[in-house]
Protein backbone atom coordinates (compact mmCIF):
# COMPACT_ATOMS: atom_id res chain seq x y z
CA UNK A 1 -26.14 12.12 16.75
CA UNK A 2 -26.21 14.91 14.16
CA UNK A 3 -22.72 15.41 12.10
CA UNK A 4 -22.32 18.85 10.68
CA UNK A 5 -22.53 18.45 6.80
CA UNK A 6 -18.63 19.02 6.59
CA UNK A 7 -18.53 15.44 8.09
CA UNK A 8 -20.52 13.50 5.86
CA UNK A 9 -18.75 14.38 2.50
CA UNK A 10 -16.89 11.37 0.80
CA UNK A 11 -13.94 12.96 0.31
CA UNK A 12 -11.20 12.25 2.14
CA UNK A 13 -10.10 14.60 5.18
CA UNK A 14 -7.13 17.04 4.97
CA UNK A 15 -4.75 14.25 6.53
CA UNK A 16 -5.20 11.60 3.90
CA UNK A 17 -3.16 12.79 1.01
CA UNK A 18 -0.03 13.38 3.96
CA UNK A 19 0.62 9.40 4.58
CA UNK A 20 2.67 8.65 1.36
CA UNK A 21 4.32 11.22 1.74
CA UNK A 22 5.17 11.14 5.55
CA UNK A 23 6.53 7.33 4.92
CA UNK A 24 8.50 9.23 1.93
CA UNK A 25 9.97 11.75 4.69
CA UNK A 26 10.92 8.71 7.00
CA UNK A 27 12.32 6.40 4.02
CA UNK A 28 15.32 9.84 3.65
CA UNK A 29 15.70 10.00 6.97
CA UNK A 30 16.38 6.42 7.44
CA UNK A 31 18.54 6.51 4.72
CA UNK A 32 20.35 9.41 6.18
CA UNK A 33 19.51 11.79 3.27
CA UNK A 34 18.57 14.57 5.83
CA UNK A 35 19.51 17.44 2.96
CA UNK A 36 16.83 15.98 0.65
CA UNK A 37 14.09 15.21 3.46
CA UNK A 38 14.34 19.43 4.69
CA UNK A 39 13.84 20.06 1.22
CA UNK A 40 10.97 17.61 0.76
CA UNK A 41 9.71 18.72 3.93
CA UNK A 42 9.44 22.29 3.58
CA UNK A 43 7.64 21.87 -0.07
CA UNK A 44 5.16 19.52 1.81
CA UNK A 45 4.65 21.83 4.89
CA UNK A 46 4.08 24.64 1.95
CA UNK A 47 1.34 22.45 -0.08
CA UNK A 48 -0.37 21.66 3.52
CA UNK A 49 -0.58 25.56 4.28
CA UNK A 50 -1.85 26.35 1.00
CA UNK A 51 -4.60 23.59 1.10
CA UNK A 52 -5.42 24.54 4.66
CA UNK A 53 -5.68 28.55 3.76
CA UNK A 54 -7.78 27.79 0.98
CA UNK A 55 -10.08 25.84 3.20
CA UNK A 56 -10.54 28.67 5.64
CA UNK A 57 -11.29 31.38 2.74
CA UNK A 58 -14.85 31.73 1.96
C-alpha cells in the first residue's frame, strides 16, 4: 500500500493541536462557565477555519 506523500509527513495532522483545548472547552462547561466556553469556542472554531483555509490555498 502506497500513502500519498501528504500522509507520510511527521507532522502532526490538523486534529492534534484541538485536544487541549477541547478538554479546556469541557473543563467550563463542567464548571458551568457556559459564557466563557462560547467565547473560547468561537476563537477556537475561528483558528481551525483559518488553519484549514490556508491548507486548501495553493
Amino acid at each position: 500500500m502506497v500513502l500519498p506523500a501528504c500522509w507520510c509527513n511527521s507532522e502532526p495532522d490538523f486534529h492534534t493541536r484541538y485536544v487541549e483545548e477541547n478538554a479546556s472547552l469541557v473543563v467550563l462547561l463542567r464548571a458551568g462557565r457556559r459564557a466563557e466556553a462560547a467565547e473560547a469556542l468561537r476563537g477556537y472554531l475561528d483558528a481551525a477555519e483559518a488553519e484549514l483555509l490556508g491548507h486548501l490555498t495553493p
